[in-house]
N, C-alpha and C. Protein backbone atom coordinates (compact mmCIF):
# COMPACT_ATOMS: atom_id res chain seq x y z
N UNK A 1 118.89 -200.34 53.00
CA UNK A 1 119.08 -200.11 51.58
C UNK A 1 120.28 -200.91 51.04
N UNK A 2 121.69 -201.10 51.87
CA UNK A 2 122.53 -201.88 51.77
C UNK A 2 122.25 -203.16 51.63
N UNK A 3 121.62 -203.67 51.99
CA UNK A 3 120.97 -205.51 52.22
C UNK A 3 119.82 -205.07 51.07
N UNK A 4 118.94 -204.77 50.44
CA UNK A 4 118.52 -204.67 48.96
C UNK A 4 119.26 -204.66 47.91
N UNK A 5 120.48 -203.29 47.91
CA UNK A 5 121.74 -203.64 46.98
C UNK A 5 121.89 -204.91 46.88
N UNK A 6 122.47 -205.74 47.78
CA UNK A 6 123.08 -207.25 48.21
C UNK A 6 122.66 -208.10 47.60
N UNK A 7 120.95 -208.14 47.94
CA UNK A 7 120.30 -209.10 47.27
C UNK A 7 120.35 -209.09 45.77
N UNK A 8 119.93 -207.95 45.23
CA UNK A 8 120.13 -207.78 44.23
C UNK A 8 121.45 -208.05 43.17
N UNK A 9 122.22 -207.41 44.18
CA UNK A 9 123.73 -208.13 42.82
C UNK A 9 123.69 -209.52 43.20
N UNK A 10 123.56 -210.18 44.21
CA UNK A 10 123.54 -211.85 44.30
C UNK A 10 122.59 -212.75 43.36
N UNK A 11 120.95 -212.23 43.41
CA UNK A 11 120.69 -212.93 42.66
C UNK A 11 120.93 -212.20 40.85
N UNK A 12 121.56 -211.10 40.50
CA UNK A 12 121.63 -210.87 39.29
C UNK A 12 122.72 -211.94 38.89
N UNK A 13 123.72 -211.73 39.83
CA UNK A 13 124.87 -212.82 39.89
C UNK A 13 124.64 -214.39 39.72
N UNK A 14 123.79 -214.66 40.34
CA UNK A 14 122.88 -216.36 40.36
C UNK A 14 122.72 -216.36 38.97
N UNK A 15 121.85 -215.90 38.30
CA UNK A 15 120.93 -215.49 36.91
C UNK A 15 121.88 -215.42 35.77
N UNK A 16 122.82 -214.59 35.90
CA UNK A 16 124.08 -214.05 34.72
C UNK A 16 124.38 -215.62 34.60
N UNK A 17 124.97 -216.79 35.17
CA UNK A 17 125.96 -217.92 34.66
C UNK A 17 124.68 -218.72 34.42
N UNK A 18 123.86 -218.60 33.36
CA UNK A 18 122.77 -219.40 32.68
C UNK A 18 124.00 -220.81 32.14
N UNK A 19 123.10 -222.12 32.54
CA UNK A 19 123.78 -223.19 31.79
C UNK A 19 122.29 -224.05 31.25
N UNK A 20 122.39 -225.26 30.75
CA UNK A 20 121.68 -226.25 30.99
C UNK A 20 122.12 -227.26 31.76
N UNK A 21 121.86 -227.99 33.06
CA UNK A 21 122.31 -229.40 32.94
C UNK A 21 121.80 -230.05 32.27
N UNK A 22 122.74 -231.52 31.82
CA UNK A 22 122.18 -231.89 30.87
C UNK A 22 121.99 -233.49 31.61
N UNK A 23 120.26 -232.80 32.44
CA UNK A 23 119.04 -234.42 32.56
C UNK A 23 118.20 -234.59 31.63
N UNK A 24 117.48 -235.69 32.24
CA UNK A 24 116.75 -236.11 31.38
C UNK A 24 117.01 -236.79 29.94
N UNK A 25 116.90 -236.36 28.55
CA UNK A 25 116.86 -236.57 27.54
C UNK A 25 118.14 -236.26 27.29
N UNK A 26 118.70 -235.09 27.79
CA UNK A 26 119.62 -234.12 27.29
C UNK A 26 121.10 -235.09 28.44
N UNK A 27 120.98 -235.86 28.97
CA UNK A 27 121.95 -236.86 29.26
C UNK A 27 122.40 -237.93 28.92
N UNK A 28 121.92 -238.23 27.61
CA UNK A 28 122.65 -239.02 26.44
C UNK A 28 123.71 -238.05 26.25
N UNK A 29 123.90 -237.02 26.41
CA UNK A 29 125.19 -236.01 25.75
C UNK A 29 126.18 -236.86 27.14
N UNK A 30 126.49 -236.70 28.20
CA UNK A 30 126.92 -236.78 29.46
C UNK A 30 128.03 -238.43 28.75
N UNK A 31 129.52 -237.43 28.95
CA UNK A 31 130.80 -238.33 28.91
C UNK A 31 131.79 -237.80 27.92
N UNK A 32 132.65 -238.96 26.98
CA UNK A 32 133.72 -238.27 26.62
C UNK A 32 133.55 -238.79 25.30
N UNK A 33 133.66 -237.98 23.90
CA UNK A 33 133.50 -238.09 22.93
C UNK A 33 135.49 -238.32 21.97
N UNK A 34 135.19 -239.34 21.46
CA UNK A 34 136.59 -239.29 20.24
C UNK A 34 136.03 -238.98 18.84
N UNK A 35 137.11 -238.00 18.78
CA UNK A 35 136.90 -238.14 17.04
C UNK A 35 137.20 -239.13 16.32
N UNK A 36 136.55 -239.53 15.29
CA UNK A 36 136.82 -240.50 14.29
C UNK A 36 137.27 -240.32 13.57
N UNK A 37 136.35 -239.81 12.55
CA UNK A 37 137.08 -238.97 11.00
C UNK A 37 135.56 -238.02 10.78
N UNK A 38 136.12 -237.21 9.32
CA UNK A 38 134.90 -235.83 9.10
C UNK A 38 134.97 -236.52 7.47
N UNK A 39 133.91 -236.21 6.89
CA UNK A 39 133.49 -236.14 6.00
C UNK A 39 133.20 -234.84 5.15
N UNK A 40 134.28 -234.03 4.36
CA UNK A 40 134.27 -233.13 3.63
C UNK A 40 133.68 -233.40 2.44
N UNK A 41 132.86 -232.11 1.80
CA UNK A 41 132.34 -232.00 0.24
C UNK A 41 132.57 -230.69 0.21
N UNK A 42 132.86 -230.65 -1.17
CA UNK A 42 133.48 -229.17 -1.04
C UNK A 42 133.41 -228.44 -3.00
N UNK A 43 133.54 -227.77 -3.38
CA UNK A 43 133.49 -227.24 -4.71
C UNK A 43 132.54 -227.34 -5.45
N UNK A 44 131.21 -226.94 -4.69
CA UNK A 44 130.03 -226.63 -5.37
C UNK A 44 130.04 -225.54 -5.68
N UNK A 45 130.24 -224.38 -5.91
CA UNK A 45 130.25 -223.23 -6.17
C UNK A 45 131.23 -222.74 -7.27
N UNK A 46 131.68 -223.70 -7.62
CA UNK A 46 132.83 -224.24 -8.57
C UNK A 46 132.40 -225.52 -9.57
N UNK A 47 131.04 -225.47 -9.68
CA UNK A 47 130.12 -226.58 -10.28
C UNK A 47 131.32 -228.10 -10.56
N UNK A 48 131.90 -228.20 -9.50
CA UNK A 48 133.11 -228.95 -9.42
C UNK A 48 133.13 -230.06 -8.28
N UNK A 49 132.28 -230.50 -8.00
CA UNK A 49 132.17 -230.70 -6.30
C UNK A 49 133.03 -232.67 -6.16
N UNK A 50 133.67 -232.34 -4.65
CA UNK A 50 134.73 -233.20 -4.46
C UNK A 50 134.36 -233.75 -3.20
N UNK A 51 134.88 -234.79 -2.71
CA UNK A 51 134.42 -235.37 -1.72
C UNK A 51 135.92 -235.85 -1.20
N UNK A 52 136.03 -235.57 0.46
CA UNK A 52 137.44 -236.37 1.07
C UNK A 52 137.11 -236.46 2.66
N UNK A 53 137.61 -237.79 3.16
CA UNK A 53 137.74 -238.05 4.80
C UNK A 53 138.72 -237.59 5.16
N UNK A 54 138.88 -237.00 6.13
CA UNK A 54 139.88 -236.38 6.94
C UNK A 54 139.43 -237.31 8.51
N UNK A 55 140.70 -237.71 8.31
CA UNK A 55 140.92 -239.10 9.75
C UNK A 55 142.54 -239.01 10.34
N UNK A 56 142.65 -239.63 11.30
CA UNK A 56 144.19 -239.81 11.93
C UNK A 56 145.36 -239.95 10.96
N UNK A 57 144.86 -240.58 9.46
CA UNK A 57 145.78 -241.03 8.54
C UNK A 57 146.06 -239.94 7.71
N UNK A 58 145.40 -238.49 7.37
CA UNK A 58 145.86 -237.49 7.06
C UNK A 58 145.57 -236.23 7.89
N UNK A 59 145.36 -236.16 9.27
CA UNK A 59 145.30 -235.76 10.10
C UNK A 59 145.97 -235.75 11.50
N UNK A 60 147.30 -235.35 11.85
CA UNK A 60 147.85 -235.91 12.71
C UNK A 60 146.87 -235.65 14.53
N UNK A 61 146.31 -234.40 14.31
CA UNK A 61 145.92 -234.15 15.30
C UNK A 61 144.67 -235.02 16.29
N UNK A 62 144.37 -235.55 17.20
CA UNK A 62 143.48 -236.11 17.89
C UNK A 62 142.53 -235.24 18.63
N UNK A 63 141.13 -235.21 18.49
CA UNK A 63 140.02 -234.23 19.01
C UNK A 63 139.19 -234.87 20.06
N UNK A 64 138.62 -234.22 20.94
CA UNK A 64 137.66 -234.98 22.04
C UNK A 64 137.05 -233.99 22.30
N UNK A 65 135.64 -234.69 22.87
CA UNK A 65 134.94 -233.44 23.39
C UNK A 65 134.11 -234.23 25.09
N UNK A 66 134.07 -233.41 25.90
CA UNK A 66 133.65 -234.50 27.66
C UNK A 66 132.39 -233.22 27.69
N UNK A 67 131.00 -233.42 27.79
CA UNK A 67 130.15 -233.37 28.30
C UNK A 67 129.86 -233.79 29.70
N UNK A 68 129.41 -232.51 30.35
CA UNK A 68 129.54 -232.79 31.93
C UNK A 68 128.14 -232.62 32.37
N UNK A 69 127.87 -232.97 32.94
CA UNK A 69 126.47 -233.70 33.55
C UNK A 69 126.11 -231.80 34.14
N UNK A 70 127.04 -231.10 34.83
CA UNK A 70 126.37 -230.30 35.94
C UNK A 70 125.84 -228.86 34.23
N UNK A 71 126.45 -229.75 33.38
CA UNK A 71 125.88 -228.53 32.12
C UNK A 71 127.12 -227.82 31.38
N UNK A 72 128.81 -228.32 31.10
CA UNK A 72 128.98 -227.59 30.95
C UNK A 72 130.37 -228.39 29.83
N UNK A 73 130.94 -228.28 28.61
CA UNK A 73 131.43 -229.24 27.61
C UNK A 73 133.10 -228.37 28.05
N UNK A 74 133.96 -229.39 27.16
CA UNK A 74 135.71 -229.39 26.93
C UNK A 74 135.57 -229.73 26.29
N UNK A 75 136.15 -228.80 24.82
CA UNK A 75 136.65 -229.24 23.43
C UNK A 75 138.02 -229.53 24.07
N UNK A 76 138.89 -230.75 23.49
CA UNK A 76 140.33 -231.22 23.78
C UNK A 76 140.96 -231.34 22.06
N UNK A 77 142.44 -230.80 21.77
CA UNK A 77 142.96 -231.24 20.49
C UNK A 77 144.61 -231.97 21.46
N UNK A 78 144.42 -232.83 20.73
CA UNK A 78 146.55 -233.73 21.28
C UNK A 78 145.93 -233.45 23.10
N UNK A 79 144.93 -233.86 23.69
CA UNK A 79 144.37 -233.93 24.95
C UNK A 79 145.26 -232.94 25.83
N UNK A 80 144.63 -231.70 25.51
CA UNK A 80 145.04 -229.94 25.60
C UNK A 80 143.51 -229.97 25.33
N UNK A 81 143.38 -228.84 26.41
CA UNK A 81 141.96 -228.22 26.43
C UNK A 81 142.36 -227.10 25.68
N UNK A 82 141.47 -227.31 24.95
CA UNK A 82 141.28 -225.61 23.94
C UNK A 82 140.21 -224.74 24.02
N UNK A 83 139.40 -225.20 24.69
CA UNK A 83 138.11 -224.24 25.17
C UNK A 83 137.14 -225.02 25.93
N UNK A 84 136.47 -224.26 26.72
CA UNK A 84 135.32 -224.93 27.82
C UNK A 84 134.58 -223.74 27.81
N UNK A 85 133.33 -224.57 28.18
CA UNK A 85 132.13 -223.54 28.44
C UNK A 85 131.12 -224.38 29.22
N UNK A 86 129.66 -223.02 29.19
CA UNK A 86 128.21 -223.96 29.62
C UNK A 86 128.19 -223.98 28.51
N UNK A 87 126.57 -224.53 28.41
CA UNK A 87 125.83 -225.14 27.44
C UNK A 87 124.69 -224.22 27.66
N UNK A 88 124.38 -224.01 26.52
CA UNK A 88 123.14 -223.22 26.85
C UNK A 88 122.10 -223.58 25.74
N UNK A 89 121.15 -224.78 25.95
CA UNK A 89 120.57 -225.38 24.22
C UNK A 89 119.93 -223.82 24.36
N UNK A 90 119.72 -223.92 22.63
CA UNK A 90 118.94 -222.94 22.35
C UNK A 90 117.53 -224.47 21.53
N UNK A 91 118.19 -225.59 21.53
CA UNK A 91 117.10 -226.75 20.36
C UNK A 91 117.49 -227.89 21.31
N UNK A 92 117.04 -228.76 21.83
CA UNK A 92 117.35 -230.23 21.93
C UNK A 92 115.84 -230.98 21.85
N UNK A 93 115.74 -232.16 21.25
CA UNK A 93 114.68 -233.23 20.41
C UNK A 93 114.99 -234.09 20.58
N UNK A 94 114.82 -235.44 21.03
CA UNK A 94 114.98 -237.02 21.18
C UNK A 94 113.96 -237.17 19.79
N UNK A 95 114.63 -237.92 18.76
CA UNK A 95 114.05 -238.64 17.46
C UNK A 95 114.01 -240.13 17.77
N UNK A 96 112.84 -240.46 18.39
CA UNK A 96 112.96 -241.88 18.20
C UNK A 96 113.65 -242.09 19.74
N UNK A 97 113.66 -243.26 20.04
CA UNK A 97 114.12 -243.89 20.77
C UNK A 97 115.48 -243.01 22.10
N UNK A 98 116.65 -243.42 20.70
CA UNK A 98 118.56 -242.98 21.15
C UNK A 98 118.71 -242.16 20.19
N UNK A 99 118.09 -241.49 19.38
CA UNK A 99 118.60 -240.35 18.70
C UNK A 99 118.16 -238.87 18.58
N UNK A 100 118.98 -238.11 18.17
CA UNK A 100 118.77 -236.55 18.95
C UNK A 100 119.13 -235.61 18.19
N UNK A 101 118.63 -234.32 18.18
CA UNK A 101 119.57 -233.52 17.28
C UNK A 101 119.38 -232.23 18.55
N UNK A 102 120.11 -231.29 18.48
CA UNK A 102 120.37 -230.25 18.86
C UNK A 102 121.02 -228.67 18.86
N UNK A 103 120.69 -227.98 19.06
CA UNK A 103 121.48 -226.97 19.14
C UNK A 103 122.22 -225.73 19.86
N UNK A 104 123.30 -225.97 20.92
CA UNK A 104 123.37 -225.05 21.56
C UNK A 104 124.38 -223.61 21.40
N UNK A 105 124.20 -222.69 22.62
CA UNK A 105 125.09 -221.62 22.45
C UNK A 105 126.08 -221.75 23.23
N UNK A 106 127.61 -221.65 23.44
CA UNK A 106 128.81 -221.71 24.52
C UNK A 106 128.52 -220.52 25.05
N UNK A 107 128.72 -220.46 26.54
CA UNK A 107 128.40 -219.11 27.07
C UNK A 107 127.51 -218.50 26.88
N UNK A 108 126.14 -218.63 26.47
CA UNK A 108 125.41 -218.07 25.80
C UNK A 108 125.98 -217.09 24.88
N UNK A 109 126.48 -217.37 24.08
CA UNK A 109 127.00 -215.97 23.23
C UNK A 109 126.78 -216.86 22.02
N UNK A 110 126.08 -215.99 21.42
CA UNK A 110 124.77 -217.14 19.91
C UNK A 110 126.28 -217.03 18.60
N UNK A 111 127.17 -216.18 19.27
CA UNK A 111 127.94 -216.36 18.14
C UNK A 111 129.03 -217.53 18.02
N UNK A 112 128.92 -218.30 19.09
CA UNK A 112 129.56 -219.64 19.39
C UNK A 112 128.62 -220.81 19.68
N UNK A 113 127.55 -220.93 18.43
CA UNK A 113 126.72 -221.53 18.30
C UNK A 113 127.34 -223.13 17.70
N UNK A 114 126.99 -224.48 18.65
CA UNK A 114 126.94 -225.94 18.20
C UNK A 114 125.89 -226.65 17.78
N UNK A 115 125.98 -226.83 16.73
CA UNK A 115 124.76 -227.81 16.80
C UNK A 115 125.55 -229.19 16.23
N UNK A 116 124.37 -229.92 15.95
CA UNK A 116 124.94 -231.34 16.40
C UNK A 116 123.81 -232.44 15.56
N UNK A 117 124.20 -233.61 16.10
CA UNK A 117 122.65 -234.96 16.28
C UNK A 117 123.71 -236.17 16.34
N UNK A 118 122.74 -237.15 17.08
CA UNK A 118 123.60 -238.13 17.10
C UNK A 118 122.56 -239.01 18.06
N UNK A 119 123.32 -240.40 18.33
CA UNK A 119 122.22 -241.40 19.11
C UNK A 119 123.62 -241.91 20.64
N UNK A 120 123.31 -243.55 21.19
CA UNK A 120 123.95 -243.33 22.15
C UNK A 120 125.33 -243.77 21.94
N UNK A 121 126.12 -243.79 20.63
CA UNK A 121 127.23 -244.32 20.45
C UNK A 121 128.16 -243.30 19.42
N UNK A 122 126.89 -242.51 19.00
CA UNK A 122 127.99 -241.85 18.07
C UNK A 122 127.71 -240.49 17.87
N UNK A 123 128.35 -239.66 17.84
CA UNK A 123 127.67 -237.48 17.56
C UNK A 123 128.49 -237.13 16.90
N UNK A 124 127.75 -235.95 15.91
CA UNK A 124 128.19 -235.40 15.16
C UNK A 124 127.65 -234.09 15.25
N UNK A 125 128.87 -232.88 15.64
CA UNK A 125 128.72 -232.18 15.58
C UNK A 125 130.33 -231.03 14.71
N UNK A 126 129.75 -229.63 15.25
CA UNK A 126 130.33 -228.70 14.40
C UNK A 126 131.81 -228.40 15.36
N UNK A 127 132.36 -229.15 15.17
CA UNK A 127 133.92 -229.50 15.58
C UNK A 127 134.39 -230.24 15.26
N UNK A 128 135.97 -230.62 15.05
CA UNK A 128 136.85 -229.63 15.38
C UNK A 128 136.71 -229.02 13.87
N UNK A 129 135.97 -229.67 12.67
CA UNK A 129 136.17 -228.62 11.11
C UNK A 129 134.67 -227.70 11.30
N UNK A 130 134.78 -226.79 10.52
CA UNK A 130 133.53 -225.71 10.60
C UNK A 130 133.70 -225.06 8.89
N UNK A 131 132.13 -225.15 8.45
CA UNK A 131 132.85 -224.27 7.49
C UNK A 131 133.06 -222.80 7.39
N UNK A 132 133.42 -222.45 6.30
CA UNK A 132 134.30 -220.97 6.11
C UNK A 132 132.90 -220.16 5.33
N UNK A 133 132.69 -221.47 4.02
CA UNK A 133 131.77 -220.98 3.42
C UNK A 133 130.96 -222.21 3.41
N UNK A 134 129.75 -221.68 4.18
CA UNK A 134 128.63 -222.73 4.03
C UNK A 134 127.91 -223.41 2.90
N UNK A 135 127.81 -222.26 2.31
CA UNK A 135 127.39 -222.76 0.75
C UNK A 135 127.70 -223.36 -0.39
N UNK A 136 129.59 -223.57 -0.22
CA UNK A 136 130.37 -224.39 -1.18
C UNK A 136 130.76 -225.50 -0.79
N UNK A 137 130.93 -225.76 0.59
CA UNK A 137 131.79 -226.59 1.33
C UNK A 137 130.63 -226.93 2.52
N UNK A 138 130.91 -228.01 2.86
CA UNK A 138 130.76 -228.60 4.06
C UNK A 138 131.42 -229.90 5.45
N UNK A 139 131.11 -230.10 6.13
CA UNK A 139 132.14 -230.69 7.07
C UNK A 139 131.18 -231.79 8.16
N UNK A 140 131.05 -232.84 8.13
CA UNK A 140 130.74 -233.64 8.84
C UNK A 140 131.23 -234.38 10.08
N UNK A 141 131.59 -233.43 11.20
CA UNK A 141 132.42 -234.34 12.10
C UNK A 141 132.00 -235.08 12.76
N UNK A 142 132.15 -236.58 12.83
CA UNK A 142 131.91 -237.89 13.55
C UNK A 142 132.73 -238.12 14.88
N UNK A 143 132.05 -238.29 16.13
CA UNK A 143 132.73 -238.40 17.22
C UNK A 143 131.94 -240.02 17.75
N UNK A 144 132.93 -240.71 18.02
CA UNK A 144 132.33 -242.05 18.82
C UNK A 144 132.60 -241.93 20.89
N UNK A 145 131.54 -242.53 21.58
CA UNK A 145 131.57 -242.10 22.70
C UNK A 145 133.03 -243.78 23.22
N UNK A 146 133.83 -242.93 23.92
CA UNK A 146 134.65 -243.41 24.81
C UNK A 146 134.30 -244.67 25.67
């Protein structure tokens, strides 16, 4: 009965750390991403709407993100890890050729949901800006691969 227990918490244990690796299609992600600059619009809800880049030149901070082959990403700010996880797509699509859009969960926990798209030189996803309010504002972050 002891060696059934066993098995059992081992493979529940196996099962619990769900990732994706990321083959196949999903290895265009695989390496180290720089930020460039983001593309803000913002004051629609304010029938006012404004447009500004946020780059190194009013941004002191530097962002990266390293996609790891065995399935599992590092957000970096001033190259300081600020969070790591798996990957867990909940969406990934090859458009064409080198381009992709996607969407995954960190940890599987849907409330640390990324999504993204991008081809083999450049991604854009929902880091390091996010919005607050989706519906007035928005945030385009551009990452070029390393």
């Amino acid at each position: 009965m002891k060696k059934h227990a066993l098995i059992i918490m081992l493979t529940s244990l196996f099962f619990a750390c769900t990732k994706d690796e990321l083959i196949d299609d999903k290895s265009i992600l695989i390496g180290k991403w720089k930020w460039a600059y983001t593309e803000h619009s913002y004051g629609w809800c304010d029938y006012n709407p404004k447009f500004n880049t946020i780059n190194t030149a009013n941004d002191s901070n530097i962002y990266g993100v390293d996609f790891l082959e065995k399935g599992k990403v590092v957000f970096y700010k001033n190259e300081k890890v600020i969070e790591r996880g798996r990957v867990v797509f909940e969406y990934f699509e090859m458009i064409g050729v080198n381009d992709f859009i996607f969407y995954f969960n960190l940890n599987d926990e849907s409330d640390q949901g990324i999504s993204g798209s991008g081809n083999k030189d450049t991604l854009r996803i929902t880091y390091p800006y996010v919005e607050e309010d989706p519906n007035c504002e928005n945030y385009l972050n551009f990452f070029v691969r390393e």
